[in-house]
N, C-alpha and C. Protein backbone atom coordinates (compact mmCIF):
# COMPACT_ATOMS: atom_id res chain seq x y z
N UNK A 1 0.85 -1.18 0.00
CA UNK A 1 0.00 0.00 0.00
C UNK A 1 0.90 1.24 0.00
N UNK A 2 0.54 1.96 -0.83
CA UNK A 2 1.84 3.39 -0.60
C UNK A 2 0.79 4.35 0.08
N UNK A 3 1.41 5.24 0.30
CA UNK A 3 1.28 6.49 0.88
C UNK A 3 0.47 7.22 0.37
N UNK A 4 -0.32 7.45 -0.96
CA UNK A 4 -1.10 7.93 -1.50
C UNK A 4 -2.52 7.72 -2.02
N UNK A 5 -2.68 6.19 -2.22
CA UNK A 5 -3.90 5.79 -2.41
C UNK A 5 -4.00 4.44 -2.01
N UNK A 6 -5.33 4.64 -1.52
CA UNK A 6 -5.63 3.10 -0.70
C UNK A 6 -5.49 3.48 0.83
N UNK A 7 -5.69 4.63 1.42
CA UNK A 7 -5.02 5.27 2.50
C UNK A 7 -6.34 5.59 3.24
N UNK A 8 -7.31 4.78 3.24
CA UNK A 8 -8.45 4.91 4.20
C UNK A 8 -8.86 6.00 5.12
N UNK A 9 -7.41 6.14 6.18
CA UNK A 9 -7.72 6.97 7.43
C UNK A 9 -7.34 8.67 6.76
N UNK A 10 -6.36 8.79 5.76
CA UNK A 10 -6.12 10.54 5.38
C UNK A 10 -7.02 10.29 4.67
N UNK A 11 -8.07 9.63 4.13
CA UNK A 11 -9.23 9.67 3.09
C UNK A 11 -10.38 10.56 4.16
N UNK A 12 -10.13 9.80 5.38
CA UNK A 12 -11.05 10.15 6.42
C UNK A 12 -10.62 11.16 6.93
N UNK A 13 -9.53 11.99 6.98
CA UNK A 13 -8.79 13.43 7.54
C UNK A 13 -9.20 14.25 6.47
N UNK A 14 -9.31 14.01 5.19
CA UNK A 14 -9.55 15.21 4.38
C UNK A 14 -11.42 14.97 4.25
N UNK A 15 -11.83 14.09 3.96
CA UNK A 15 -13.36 14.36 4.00
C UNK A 15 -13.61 15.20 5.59
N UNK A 16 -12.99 14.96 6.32
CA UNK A 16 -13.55 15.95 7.44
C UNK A 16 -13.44 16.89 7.81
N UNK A 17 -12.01 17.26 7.20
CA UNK A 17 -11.53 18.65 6.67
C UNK A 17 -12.76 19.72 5.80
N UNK A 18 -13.31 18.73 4.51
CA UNK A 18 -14.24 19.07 4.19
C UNK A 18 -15.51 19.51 5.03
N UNK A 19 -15.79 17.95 5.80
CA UNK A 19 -17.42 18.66 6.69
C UNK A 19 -16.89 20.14 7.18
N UNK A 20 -15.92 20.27 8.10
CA UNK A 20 -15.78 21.48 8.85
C UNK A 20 -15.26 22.70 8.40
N UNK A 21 -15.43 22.64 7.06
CA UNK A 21 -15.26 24.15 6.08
C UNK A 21 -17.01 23.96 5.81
N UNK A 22 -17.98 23.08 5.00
CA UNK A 22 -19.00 22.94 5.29
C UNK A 22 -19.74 23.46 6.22
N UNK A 23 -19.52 23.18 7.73
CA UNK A 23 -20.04 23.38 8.88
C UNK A 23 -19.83 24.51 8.74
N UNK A 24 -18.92 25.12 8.78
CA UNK A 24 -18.07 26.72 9.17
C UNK A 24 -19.18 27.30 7.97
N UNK A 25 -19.09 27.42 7.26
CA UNK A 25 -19.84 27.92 6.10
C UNK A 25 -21.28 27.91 6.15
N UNK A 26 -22.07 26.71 6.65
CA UNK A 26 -23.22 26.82 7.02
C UNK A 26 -23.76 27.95 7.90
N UNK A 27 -23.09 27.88 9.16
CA UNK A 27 -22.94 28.58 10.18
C UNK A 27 -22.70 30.26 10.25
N UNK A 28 -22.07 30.32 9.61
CA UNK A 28 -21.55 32.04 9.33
C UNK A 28 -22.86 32.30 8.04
N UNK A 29 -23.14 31.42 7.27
CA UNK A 29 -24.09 31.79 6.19
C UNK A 29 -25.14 32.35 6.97
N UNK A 30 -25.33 31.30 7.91
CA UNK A 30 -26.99 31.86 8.85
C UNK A 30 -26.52 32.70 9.70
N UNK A 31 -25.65 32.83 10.36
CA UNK A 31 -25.14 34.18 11.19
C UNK A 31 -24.92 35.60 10.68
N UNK A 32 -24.90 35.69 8.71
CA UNK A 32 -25.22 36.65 8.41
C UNK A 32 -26.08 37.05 8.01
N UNK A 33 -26.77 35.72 7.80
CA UNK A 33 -28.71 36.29 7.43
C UNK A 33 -29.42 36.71 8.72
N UNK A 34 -29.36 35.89 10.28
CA UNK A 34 -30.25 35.66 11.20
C UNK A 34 -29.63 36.97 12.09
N UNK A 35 -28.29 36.95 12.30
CA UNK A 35 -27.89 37.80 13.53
C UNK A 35 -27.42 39.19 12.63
N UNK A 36 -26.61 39.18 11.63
CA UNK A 36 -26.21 40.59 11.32
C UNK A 36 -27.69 41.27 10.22
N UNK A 37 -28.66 39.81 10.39
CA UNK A 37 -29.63 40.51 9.52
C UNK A 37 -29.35 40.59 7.58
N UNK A 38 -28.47 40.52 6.93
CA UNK A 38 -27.75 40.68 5.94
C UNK A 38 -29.13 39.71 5.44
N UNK A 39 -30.38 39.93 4.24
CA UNK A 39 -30.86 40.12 3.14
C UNK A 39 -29.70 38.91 1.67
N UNK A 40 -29.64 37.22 1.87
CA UNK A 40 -28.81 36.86 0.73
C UNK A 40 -29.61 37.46 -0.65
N UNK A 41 -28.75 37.29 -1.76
CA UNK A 41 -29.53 37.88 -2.91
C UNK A 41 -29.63 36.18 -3.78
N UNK A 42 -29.70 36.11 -4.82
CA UNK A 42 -30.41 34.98 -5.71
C UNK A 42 -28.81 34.32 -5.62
N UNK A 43 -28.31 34.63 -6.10
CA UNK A 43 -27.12 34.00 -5.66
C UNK A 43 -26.42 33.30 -4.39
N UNK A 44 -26.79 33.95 -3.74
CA UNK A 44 -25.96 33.54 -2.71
C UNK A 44 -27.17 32.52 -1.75
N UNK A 45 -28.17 32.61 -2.29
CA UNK A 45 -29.85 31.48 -2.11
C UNK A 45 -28.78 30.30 -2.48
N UNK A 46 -28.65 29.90 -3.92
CA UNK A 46 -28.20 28.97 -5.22
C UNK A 46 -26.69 28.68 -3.80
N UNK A 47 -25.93 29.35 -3.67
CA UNK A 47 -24.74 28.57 -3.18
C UNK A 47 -25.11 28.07 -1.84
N UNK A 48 -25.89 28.72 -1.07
CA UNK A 48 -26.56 28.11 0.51
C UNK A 48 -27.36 26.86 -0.06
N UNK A 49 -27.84 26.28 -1.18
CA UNK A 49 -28.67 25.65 -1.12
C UNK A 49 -27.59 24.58 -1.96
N UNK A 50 -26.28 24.40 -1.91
CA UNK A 50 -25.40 23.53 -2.30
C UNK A 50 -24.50 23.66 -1.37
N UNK A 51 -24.32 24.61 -0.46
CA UNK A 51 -23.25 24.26 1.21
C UNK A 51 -24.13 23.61 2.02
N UNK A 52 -25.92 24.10 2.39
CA UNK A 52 -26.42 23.39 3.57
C UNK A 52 -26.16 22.00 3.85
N UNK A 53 -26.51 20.83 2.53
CA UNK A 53 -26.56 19.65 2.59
C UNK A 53 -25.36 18.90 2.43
N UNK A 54 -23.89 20.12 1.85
CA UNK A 54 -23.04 18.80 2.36
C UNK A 54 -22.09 18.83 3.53
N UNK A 55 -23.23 20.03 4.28
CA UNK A 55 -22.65 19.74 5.66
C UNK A 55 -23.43 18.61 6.16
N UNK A 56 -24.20 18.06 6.21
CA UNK A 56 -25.12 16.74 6.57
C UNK A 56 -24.43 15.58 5.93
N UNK A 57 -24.22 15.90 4.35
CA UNK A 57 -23.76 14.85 3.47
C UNK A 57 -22.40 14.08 4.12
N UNK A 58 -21.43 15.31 4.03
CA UNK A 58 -20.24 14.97 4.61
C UNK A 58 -20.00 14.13 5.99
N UNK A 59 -20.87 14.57 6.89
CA UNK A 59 -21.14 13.85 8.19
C UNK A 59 -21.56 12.79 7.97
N UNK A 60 -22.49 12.54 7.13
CA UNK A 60 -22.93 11.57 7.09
C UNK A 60 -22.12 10.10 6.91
N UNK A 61 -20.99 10.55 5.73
CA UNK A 61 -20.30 9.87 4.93
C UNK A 61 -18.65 9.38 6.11
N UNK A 62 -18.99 10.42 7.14
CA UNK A 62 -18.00 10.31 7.54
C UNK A 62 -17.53 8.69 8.72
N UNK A 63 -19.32 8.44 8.92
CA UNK A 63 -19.88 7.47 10.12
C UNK A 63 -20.65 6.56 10.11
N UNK A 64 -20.36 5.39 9.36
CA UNK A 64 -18.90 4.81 9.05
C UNK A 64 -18.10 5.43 7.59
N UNK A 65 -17.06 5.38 7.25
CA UNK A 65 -16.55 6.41 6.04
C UNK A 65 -17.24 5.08 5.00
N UNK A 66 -17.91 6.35 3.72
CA UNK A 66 -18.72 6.17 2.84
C UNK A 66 -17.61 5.91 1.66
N UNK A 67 -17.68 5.01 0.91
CA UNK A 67 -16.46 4.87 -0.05
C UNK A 67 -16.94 5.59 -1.05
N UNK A 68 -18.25 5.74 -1.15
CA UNK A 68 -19.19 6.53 -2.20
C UNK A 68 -19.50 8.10 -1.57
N UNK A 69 -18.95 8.68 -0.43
CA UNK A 69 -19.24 9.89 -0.25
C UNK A 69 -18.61 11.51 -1.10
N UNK A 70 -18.10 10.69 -1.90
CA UNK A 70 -17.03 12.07 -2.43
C UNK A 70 -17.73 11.77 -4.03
N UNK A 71 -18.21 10.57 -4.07
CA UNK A 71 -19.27 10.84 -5.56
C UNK A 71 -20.25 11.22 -5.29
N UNK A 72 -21.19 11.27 -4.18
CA UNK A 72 -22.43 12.61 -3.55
C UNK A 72 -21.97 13.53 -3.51
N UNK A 73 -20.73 14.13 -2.66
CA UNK A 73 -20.48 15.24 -2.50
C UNK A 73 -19.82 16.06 -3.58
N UNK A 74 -18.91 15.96 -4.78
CA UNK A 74 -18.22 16.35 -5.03
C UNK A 74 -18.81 17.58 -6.12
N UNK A 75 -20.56 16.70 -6.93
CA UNK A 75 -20.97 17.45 -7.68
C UNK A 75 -21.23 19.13 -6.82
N UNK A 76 -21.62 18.77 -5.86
CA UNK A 76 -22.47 19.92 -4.71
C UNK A 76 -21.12 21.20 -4.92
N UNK A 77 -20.16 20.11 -4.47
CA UNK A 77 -19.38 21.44 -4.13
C UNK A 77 -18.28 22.22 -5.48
N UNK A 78 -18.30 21.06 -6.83
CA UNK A 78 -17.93 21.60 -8.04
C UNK A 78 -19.22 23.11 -8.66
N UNK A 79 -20.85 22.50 -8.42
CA UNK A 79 -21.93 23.69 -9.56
C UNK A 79 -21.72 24.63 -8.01
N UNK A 80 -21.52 24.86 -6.90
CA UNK A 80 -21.45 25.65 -6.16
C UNK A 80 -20.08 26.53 -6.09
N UNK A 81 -19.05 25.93 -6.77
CA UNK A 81 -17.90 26.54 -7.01
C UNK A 81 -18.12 27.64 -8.47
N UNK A 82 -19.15 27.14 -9.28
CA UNK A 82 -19.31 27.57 -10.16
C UNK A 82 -20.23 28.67 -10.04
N UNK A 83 -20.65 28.51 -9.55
CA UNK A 83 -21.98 29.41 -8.77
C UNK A 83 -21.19 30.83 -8.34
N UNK A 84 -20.13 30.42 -7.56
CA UNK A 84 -19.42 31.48 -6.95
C UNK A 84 -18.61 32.12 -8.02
N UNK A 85 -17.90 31.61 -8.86
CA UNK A 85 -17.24 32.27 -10.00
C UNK A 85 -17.80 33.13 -10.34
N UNK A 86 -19.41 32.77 -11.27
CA UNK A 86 -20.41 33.74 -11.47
C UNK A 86 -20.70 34.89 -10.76
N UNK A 87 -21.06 34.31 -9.34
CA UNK A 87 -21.21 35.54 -8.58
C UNK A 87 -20.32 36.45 -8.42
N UNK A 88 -18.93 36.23 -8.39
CA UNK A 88 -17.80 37.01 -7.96
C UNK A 88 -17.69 38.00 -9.32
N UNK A 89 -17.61 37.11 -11.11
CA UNK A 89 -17.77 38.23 -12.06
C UNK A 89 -18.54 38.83 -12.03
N UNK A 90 -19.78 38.76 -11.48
CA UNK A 90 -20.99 39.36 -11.43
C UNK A 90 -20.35 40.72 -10.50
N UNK A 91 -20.60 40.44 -9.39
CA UNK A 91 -19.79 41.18 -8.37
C UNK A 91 -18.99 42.52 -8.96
N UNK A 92 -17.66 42.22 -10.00
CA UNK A 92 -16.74 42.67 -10.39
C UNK A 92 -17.08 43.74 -10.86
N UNK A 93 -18.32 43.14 -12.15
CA UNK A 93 -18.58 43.80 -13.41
C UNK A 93 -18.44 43.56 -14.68
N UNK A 94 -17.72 41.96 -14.81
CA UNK A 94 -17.62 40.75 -15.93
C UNK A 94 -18.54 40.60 -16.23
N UNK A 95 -19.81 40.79 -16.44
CA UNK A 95 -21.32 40.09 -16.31
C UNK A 95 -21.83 41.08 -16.87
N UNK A 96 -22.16 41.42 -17.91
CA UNK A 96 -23.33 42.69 -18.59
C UNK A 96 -24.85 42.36 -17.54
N UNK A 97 -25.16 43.65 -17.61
CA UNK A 97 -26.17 43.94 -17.05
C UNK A 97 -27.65 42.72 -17.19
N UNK A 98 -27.64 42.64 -18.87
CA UNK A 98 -28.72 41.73 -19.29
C UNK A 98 -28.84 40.28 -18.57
N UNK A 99 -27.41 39.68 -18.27
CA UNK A 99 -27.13 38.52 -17.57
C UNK A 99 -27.38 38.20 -16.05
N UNK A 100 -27.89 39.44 -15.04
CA UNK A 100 -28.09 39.27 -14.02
C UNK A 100 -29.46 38.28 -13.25
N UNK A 101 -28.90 37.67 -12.65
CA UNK A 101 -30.36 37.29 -12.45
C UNK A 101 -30.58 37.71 -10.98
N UNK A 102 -30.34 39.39 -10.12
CA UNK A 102 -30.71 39.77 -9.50
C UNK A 102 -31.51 41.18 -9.46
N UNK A 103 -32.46 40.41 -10.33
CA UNK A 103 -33.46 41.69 -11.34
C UNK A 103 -34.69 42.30 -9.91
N UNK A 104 -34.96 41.02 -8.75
CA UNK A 104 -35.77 41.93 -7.44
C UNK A 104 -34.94 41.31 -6.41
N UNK A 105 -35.60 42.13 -5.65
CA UNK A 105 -34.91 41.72 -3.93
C UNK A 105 -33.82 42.62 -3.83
N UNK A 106 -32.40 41.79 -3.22
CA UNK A 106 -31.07 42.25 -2.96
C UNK A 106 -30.61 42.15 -4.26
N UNK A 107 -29.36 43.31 -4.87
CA UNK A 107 -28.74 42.92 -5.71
C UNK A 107 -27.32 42.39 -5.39
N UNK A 108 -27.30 41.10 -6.53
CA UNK A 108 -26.06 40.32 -6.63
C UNK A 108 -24.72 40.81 -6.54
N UNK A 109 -24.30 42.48 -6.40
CA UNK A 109 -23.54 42.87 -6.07
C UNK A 109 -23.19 44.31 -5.35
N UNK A 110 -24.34 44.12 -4.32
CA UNK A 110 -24.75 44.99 -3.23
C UNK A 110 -23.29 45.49 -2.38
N UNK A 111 -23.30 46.58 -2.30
CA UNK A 111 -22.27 46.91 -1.43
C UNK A 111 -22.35 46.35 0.56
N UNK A 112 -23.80 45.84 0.17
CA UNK A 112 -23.57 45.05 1.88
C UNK A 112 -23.17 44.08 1.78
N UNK A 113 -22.66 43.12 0.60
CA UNK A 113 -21.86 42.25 0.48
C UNK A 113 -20.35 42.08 1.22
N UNK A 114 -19.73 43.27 1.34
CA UNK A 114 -18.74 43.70 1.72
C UNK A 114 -18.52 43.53 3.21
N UNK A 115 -17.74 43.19 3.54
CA UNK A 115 -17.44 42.40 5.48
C UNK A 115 -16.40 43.15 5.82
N UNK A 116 -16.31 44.09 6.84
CA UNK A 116 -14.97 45.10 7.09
C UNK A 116 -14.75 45.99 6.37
N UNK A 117 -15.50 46.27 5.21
CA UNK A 117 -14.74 47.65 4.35
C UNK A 117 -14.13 47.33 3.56
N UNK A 118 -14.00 45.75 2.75
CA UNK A 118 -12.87 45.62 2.22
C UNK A 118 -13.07 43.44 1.73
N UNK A 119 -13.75 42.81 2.25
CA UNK A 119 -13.99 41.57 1.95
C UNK A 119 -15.25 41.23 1.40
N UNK A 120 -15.60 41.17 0.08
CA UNK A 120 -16.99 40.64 -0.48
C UNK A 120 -17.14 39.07 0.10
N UNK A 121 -18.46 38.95 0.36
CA UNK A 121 -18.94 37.63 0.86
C UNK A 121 -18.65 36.92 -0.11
N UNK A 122 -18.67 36.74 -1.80
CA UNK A 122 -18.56 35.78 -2.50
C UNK A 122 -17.47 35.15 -2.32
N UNK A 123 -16.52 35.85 -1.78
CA UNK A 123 -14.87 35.24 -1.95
C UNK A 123 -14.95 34.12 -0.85
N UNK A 124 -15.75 34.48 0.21
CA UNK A 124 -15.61 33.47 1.61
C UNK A 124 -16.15 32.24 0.89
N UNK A 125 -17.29 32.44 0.16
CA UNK A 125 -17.59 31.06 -0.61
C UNK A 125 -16.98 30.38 -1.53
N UNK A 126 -15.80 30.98 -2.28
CA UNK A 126 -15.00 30.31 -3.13
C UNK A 126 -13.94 29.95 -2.60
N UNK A 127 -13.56 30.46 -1.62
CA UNK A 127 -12.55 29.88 -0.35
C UNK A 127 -13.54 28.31 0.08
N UNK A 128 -14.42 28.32 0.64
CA UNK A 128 -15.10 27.51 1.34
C UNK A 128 -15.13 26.24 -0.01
N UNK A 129 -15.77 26.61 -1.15
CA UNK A 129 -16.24 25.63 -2.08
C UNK A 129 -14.95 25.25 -2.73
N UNK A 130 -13.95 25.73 -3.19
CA UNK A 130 -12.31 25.49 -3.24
C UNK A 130 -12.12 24.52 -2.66
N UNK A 131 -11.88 25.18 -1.37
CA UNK A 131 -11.63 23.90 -0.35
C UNK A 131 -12.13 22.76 -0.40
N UNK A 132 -13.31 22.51 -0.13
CA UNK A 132 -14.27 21.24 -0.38
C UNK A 132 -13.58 20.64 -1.26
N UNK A 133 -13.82 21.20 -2.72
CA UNK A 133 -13.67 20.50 -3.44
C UNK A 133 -12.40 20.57 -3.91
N UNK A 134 -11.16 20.91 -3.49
CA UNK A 134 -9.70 20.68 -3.50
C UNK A 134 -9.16 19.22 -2.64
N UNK A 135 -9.95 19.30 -1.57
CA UNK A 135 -9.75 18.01 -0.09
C UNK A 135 -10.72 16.92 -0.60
N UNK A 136 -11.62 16.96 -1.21
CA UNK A 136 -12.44 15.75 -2.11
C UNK A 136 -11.64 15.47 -3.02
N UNK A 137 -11.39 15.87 -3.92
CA UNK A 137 -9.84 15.36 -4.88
C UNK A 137 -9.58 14.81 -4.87
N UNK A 138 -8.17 15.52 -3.56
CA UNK A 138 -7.36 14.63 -2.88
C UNK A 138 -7.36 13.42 -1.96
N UNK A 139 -8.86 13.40 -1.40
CA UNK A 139 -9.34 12.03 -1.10
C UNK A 139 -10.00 10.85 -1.73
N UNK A 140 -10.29 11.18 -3.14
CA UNK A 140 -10.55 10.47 -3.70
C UNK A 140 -9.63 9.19 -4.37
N UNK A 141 -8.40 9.83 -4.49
CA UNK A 141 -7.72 8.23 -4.72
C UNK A 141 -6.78 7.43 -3.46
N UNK A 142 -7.52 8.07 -2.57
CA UNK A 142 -7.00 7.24 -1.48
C UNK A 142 -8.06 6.40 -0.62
N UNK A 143 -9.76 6.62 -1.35
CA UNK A 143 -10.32 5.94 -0.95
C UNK A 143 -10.09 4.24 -1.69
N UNK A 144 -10.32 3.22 -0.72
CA UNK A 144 -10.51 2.52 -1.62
C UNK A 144 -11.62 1.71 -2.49
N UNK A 145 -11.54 1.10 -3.57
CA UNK A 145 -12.44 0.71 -4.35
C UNK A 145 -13.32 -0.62 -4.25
């Protein structure tokens, strides 16, 4: 067995690595809707509604480790990575106007997006969904088959 795949237990260090960027992400998501009050816009709906479940997913997979948990999880956290790309050009100003799909409510690149004066929320999610799906990867050929 080498060091890289077939490695069961770092299969099980990085999927949990995963839940707890998951968790963390869940958590601060609702701590900026519920406690700072922060209004998500259509976007940031679309990426909460691909972080909530693989904080469950991941747990789930973790007890007993799921040899199949990183083929549930991995789509979630790849169209949610994608999700965030969007949002972030959106954000920028990459995105013509016609392409928005934050036509009511909050807009997709609201200056209350902004955390400190200086950090847009989308980035915390492409940090978060990165991650996921950088540590799913890398656990994937060390699960075994």
């Amino acid at each position: 067995m080498s060091a890289n795949t077939d490695n069961p237990s770092s299969a099980w260090m990085l999927i949990f690595f995963s839940w707890l960027i998951a968790l963390v992400s869940t958590l601060t998501s609702l701590f900026f809707s519920e406690v700072m009050e922060l209004v998500p816009c259509v976007l940031c709906w679309y990426q909460r509604i691909l972080i909530f479940p693989l904080a469950l997913l991941l747990l789930l997979g973790l007890f007993p480790l799921d040899k199949n948990i990183i083929k549930y999880s991995l789509p979630f956290s790849i169209l949610g990575l994608l999700f965030t790309v969007y949002h972030l050009f959106l954000f920028y100003g990459f995105i013509p106007e016609d392409l928005k799909p934050c036509t009511q409510g909050i807009p997709c690149d609201d200056d209350s997006m902004i955390l400190f004066g200086f950090l847009p929320i989308p980035w915390l999610s492409l940090l978060a969904f990165s991650g996921i799906t950088i540590l799913l990867l890398l656990a994937r050929p060390r699960m075994k088959s």
